[in-house]
PDB file of N, CA and C in Angstrom:
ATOM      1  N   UNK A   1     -11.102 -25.599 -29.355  1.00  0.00           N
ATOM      2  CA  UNK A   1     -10.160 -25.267 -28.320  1.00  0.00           C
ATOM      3  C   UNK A   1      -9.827 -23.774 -28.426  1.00  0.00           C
ATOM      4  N   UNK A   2      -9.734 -23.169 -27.020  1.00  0.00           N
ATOM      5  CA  UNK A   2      -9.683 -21.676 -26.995  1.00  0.00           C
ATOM      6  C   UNK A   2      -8.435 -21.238 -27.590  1.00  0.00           C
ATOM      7  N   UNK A   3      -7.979 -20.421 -28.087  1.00  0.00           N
ATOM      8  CA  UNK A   3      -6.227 -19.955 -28.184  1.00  0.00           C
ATOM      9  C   UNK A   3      -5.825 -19.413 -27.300  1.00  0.00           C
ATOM     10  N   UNK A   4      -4.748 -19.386 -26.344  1.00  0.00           N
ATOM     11  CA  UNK A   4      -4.200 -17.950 -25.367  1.00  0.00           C
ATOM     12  C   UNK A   4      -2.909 -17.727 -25.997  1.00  0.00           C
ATOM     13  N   UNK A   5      -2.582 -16.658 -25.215  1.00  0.00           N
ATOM     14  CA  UNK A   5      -1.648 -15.920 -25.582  1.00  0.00           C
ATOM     15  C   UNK A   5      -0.846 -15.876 -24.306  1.00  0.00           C
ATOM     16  N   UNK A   6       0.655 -15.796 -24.248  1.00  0.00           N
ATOM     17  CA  UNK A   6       0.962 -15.991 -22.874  1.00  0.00           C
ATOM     18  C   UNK A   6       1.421 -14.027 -22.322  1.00  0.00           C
ATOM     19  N   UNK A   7       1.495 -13.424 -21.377  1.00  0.00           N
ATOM     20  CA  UNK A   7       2.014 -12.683 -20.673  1.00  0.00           C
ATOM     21  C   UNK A   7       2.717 -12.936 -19.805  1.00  0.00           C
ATOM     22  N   UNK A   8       4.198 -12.248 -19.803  1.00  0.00           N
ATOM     23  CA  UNK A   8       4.982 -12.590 -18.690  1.00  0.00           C
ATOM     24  C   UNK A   8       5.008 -10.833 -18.105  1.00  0.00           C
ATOM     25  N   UNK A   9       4.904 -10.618 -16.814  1.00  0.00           N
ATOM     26  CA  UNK A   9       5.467  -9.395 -16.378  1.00  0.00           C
ATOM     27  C   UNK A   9       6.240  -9.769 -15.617  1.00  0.00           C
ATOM     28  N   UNK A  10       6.860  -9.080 -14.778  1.00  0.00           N
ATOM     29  CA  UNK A  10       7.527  -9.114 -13.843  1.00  0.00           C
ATOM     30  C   UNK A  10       7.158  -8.323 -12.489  1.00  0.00           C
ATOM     31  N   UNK A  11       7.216  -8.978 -11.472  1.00  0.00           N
ATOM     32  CA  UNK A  11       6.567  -8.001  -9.889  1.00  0.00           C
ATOM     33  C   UNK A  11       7.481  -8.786  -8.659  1.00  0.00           C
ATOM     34  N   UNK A  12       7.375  -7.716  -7.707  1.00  0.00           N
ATOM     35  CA  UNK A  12       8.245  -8.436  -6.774  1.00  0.00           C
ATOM     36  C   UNK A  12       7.396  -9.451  -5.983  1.00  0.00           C
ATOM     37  N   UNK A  13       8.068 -10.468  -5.278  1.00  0.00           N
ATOM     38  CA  UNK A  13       7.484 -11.506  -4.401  1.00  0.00           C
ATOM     39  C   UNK A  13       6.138 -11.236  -3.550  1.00  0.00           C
ATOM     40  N   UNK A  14       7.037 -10.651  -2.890  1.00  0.00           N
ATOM     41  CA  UNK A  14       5.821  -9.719  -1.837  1.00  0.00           C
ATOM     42  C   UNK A  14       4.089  -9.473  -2.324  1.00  0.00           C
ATOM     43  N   UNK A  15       4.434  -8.624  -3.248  1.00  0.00           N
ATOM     44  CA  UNK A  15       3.205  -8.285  -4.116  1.00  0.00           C
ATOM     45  C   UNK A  15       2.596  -9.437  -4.655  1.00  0.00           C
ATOM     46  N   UNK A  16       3.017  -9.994  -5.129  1.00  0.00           N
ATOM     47  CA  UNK A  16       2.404 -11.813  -6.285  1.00  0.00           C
ATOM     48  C   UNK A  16       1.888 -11.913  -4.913  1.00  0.00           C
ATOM     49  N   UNK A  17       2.694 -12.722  -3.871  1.00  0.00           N
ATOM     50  CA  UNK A  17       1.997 -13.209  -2.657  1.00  0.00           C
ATOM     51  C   UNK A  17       1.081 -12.439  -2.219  1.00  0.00           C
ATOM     52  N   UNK A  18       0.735 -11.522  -1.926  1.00  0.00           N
ATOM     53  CA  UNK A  18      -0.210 -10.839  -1.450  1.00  0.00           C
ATOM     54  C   UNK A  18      -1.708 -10.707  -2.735  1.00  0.00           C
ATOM     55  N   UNK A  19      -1.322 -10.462  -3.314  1.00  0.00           N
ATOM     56  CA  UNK A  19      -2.240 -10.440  -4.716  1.00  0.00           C
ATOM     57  C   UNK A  19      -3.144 -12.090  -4.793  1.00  0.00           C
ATOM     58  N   UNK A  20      -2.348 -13.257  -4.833  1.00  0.00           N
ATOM     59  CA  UNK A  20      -2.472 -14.038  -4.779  1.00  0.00           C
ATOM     60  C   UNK A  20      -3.445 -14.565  -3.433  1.00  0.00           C
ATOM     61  N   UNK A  21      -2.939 -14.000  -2.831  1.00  0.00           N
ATOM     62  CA  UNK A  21      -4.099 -14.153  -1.168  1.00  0.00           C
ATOM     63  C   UNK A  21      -5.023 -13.671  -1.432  1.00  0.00           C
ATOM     64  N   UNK A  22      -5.025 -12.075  -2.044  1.00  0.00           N
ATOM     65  CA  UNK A  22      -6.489 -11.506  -2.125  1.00  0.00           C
ATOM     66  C   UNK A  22      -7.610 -12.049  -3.067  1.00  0.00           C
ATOM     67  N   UNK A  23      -6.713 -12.560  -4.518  1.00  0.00           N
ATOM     68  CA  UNK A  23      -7.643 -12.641  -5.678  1.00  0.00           C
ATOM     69  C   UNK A  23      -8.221 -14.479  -4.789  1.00  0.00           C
ATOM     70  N   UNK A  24      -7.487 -15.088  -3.960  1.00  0.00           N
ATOM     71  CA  UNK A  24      -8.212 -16.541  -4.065  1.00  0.00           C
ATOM     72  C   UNK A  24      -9.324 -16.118  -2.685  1.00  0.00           C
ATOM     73  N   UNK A  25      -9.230 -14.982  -1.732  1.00  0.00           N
ATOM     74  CA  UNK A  25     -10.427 -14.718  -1.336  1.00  0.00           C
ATOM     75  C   UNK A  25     -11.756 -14.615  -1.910  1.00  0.00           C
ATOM     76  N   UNK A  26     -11.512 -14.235  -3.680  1.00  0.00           N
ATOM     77  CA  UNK A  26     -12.565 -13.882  -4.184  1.00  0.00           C
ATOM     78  C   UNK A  26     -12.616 -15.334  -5.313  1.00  0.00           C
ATOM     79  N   UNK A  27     -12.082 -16.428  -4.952  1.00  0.00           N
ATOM     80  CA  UNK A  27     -12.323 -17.361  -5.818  1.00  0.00           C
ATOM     81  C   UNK A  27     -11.795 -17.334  -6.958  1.00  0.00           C
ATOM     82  N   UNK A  28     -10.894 -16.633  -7.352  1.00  0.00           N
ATOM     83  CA  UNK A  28     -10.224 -16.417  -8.506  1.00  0.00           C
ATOM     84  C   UNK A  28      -8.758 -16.036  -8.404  1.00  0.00           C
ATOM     85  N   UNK A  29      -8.069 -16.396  -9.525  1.00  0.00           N
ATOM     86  CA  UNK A  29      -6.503 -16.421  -9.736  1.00  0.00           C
ATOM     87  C   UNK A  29      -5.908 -15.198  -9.869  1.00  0.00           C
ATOM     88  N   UNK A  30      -4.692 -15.038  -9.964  1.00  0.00           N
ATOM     89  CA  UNK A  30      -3.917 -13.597 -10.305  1.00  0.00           C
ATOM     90  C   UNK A  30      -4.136 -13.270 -12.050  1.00  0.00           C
ATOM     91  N   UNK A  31      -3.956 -14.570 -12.622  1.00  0.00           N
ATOM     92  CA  UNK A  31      -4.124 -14.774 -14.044  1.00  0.00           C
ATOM     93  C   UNK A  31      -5.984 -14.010 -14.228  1.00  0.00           C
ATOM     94  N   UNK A  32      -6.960 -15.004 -13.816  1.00  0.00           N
ATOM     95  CA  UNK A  32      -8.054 -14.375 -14.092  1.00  0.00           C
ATOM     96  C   UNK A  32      -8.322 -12.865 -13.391  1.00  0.00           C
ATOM     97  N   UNK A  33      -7.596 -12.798 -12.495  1.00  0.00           N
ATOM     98  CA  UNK A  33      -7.481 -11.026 -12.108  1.00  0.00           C
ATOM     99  C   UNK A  33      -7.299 -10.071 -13.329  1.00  0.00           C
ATOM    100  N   UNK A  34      -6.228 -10.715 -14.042  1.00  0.00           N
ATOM    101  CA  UNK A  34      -5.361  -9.779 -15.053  1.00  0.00           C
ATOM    102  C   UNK A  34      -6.364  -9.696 -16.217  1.00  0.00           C
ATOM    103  N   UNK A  35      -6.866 -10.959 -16.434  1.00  0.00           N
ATOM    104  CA  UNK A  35      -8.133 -11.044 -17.627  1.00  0.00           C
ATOM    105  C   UNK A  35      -9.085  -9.766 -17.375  1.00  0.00           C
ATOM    106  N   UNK A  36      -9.728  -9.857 -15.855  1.00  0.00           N
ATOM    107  CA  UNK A  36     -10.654  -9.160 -15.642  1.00  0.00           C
ATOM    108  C   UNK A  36     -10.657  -7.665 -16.004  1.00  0.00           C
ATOM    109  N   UNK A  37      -8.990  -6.807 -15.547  1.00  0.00           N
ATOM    110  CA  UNK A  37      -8.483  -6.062 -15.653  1.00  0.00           C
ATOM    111  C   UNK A  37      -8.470  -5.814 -16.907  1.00  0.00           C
ATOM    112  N   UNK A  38      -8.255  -6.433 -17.716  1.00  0.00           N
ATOM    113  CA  UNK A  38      -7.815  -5.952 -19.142  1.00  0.00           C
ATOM    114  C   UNK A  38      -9.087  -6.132 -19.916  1.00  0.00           C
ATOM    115  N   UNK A  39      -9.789  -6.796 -19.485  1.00  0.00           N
ATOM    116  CA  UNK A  39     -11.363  -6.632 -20.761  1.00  0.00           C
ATOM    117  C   UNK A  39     -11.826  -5.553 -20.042  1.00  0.00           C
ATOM    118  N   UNK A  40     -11.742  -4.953 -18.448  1.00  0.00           N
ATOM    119  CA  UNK A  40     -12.366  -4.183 -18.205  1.00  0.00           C
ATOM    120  C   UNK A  40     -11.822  -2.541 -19.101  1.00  0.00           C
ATOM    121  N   UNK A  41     -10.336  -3.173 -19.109  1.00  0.00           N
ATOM    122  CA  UNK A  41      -9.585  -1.451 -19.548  1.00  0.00           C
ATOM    123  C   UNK A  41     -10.556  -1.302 -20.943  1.00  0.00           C
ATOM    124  N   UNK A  42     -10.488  -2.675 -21.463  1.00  0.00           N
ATOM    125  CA  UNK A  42     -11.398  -2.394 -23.347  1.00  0.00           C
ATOM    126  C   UNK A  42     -12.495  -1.952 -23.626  1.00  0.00           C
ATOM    127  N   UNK A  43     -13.278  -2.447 -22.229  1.00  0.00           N
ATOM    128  CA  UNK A  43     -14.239  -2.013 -22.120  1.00  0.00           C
ATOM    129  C   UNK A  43     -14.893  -0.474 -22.221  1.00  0.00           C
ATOM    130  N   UNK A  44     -14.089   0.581 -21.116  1.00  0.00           N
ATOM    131  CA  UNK A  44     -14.133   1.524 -20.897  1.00  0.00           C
ATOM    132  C   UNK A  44     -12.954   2.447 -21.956  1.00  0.00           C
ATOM    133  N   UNK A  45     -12.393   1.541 -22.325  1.00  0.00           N
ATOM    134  CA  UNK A  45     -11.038   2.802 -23.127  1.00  0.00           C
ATOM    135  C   UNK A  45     -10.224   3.317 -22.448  1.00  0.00           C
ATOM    136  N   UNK A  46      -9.985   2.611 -21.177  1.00  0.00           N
ATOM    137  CA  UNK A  46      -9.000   3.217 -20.695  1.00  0.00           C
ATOM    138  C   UNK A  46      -8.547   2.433 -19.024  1.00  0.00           C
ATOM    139  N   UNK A  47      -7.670   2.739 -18.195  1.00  0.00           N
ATOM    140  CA  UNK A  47      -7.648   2.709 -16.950  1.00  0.00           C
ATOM    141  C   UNK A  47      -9.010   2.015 -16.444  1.00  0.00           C
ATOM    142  N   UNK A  48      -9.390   1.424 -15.602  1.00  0.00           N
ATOM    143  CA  UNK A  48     -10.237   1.079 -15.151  1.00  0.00           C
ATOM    144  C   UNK A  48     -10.560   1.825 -13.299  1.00  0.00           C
ATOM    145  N   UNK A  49      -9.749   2.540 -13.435  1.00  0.00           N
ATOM    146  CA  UNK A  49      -9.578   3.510 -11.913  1.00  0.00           C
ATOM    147  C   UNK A  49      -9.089   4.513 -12.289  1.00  0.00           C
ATOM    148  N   UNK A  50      -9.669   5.569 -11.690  1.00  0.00           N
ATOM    149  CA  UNK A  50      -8.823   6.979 -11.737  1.00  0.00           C
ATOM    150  C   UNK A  50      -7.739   7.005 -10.748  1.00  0.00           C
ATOM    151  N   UNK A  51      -6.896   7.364 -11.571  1.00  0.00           N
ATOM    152  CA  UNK A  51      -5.552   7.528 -11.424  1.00  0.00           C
ATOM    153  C   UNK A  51      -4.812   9.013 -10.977  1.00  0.00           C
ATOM    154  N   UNK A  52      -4.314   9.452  -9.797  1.00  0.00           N
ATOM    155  CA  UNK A  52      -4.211  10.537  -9.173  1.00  0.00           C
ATOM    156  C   UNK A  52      -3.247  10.513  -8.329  1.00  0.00           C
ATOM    157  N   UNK A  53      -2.629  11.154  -7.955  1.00  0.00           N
ATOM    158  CA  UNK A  53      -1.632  11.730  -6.788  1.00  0.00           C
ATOM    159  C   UNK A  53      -2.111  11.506  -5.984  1.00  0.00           C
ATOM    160  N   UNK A  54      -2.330  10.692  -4.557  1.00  0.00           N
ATOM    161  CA  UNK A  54      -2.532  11.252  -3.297  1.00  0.00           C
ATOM    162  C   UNK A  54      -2.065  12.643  -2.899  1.00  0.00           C
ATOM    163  N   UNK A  55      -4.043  13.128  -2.129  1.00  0.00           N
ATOM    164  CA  UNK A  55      -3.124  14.582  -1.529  1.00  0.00           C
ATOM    165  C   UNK A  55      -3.279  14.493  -0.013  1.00  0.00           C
ATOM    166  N   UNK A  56      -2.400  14.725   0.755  1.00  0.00           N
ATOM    167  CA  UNK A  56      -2.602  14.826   2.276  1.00  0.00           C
ATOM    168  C   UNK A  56      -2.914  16.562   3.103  1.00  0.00           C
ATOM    169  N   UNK A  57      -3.119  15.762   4.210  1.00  0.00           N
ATOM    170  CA  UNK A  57      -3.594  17.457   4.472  1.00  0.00           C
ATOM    171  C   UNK A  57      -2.550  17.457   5.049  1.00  0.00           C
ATOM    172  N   UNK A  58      -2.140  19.253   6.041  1.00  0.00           N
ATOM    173  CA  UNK A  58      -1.226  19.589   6.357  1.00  0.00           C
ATOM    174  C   UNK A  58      -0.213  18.422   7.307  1.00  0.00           C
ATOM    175  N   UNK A  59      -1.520  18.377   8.234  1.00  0.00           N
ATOM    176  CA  UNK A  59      -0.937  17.444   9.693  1.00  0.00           C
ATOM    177  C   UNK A  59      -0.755  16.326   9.007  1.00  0.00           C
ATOM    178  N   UNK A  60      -1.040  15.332   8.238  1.00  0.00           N
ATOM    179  CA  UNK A  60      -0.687  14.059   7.874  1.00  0.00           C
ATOM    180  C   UNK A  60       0.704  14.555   7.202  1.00  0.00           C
ATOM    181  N   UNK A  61       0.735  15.229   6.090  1.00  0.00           N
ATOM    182  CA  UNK A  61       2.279  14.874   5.392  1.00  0.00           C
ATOM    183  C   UNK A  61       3.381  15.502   6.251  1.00  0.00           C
ATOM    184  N   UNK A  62       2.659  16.314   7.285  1.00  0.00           N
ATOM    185  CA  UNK A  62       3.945  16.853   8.730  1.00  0.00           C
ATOM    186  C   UNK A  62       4.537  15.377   9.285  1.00  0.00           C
ATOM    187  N   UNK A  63       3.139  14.586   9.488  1.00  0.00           N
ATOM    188  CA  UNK A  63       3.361  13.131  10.013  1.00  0.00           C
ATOM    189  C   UNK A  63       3.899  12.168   9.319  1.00  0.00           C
ATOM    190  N   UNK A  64       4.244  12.101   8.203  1.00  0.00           N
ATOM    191  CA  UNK A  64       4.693  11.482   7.385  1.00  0.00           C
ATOM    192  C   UNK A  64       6.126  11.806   7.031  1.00  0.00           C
ATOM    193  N   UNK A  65       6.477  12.990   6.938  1.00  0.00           N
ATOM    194  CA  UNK A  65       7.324  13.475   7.059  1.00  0.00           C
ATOM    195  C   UNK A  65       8.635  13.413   8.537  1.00  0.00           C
ATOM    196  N   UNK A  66       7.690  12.925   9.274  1.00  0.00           N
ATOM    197  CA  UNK A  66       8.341  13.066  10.881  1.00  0.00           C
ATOM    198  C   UNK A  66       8.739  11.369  10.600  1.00  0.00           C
ATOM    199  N   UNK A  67       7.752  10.733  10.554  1.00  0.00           N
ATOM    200  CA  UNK A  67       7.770   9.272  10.469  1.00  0.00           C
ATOM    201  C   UNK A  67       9.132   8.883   9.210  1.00  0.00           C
ATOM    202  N   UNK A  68       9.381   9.369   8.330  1.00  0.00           N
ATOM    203  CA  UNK A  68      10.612   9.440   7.632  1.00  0.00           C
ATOM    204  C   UNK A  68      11.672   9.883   8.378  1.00  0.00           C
ATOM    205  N   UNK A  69      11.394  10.663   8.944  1.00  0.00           N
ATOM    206  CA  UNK A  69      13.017  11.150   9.437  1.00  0.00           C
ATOM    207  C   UNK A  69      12.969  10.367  10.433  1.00  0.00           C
ATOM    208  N   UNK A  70      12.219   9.643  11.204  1.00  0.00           N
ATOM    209  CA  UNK A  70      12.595   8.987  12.332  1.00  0.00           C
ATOM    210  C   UNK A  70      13.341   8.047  11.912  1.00  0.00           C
ATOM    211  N   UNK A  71      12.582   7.240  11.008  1.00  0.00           N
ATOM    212  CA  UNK A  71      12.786   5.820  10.202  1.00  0.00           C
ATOM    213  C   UNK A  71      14.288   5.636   9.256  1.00  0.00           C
ATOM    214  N   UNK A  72      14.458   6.732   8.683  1.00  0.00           N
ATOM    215  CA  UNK A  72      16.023   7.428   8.504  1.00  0.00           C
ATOM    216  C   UNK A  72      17.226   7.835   9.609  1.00  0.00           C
ATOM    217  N   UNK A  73      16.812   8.119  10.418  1.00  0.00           N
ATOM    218  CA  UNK A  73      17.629   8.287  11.568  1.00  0.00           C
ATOM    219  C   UNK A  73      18.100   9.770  11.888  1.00  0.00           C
ATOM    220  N   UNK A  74      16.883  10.572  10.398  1.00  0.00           N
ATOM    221  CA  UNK A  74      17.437  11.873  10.635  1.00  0.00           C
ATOM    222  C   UNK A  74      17.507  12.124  11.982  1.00  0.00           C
ATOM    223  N   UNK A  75      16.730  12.506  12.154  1.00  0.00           N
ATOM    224  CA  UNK A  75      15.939  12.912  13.925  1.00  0.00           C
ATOM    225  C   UNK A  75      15.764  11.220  14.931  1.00  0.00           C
ATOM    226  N   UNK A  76      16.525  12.210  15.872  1.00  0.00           N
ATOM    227  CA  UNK A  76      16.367  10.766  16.937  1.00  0.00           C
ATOM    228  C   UNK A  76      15.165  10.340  17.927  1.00  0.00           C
ATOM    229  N   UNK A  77      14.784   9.319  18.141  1.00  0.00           N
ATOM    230  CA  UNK A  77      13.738   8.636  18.465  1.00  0.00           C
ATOM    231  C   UNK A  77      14.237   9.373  19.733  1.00  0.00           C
ATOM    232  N   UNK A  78      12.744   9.605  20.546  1.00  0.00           N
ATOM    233  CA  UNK A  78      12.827   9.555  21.915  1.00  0.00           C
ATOM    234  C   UNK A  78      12.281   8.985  22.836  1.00  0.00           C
ATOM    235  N   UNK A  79      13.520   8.041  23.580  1.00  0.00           N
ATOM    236  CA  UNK A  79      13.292   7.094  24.379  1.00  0.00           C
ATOM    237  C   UNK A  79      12.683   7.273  25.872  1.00  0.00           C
ATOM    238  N   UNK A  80      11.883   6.069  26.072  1.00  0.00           N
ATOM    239  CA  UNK A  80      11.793   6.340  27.751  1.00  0.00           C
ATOM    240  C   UNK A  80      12.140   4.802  28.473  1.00  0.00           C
ATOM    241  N   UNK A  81      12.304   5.109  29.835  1.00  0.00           N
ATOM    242  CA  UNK A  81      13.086   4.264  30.654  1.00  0.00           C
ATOM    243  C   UNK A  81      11.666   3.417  31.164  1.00  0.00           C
ATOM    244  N   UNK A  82      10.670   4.232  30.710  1.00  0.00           N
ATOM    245  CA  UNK A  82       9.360   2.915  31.652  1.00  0.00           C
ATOM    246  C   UNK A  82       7.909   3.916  31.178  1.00  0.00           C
ATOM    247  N   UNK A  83       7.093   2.816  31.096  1.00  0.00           N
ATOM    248  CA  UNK A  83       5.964   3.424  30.510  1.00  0.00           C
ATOM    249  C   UNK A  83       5.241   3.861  31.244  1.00  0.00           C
ATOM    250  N   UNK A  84       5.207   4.905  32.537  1.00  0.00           N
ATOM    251  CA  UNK A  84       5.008   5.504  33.589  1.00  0.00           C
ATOM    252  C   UNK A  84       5.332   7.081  33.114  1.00  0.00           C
ATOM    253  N   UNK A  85       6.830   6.815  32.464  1.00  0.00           N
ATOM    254  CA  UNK A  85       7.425   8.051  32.223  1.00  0.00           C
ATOM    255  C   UNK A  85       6.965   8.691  30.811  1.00  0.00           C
ATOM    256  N   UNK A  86       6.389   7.661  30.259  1.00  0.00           N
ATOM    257  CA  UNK A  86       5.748   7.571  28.806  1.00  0.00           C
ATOM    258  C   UNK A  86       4.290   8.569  28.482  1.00  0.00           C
ATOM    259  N   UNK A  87       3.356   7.827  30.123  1.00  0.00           N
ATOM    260  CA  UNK A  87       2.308   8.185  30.022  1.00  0.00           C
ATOM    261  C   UNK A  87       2.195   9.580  30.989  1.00  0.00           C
ATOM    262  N   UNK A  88       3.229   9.693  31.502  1.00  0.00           N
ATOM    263  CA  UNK A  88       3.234  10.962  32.444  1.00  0.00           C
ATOM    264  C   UNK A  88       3.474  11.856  31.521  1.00  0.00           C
ATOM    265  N   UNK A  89       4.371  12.032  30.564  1.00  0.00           N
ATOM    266  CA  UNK A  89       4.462  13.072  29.660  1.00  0.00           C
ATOM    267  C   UNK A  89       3.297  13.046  28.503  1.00  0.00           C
ATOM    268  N   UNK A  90       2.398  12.409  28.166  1.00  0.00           N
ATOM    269  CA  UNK A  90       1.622  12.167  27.209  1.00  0.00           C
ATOM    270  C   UNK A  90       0.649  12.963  28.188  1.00  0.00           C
ATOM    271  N   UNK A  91       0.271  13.083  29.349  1.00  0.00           N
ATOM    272  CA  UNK A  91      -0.895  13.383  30.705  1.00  0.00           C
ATOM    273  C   UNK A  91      -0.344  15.154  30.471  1.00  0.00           C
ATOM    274  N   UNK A  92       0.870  15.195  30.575  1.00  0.00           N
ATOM    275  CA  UNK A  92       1.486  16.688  30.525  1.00  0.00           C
ATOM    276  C   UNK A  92       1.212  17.070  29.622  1.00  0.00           C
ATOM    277  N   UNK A  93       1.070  16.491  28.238  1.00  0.00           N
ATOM    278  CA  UNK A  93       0.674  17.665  27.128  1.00  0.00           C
ATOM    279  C   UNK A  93      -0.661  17.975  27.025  1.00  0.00           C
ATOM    280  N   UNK A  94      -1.577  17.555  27.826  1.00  0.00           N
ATOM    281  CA  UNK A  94      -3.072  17.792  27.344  1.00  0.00           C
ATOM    282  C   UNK A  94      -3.766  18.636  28.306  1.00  0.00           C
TER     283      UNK A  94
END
């Protein structure tokens, strides 16, 4: 009989559930995920992915940046009364 060892971490809901969807696409558990993960780290000595900062280019983190302040309420959304008036100004900028 094999021995295990138990691991408890902790992760939020969201994530387990989602994790859990992906790893049984591939026929396998969150548990045998974590196995895989960790003989792979032994394997290599380390991380099994390089590990890095995302870098964005100018226009994305402008956009990202805009998309925060909207989502914050810094800066106010701008509304339209009908999607006529939507696409008429979208026709005007080009």
């Amino acid at each position: 009989m094999a021995k295990t060892a138990n691991l408890n971490i902790r992760i939020d809901p969201d994530t387990k559930a989602e994790a859990e969807q992906l790893f049984s696409s591939f026929g396998i558990t969150v548990t045998d995920a974590v196995n895989i993960f960790l003989r792979q780290s032994l394997m290599i000595g380390g991380l099994p992915f390089e590990m890095k900062q995302p870098r964005f280019n100018r226009e994305t983190g402008a956009a990202m940046r805009e998309a925060r302040d909207l989502a914050t309420g810094a800066v106010a959304a701008k509304g339209y009364s009908s999607a006529k008036e939507l696409f008429a100004e979208l026709d005007a900028e080009c």
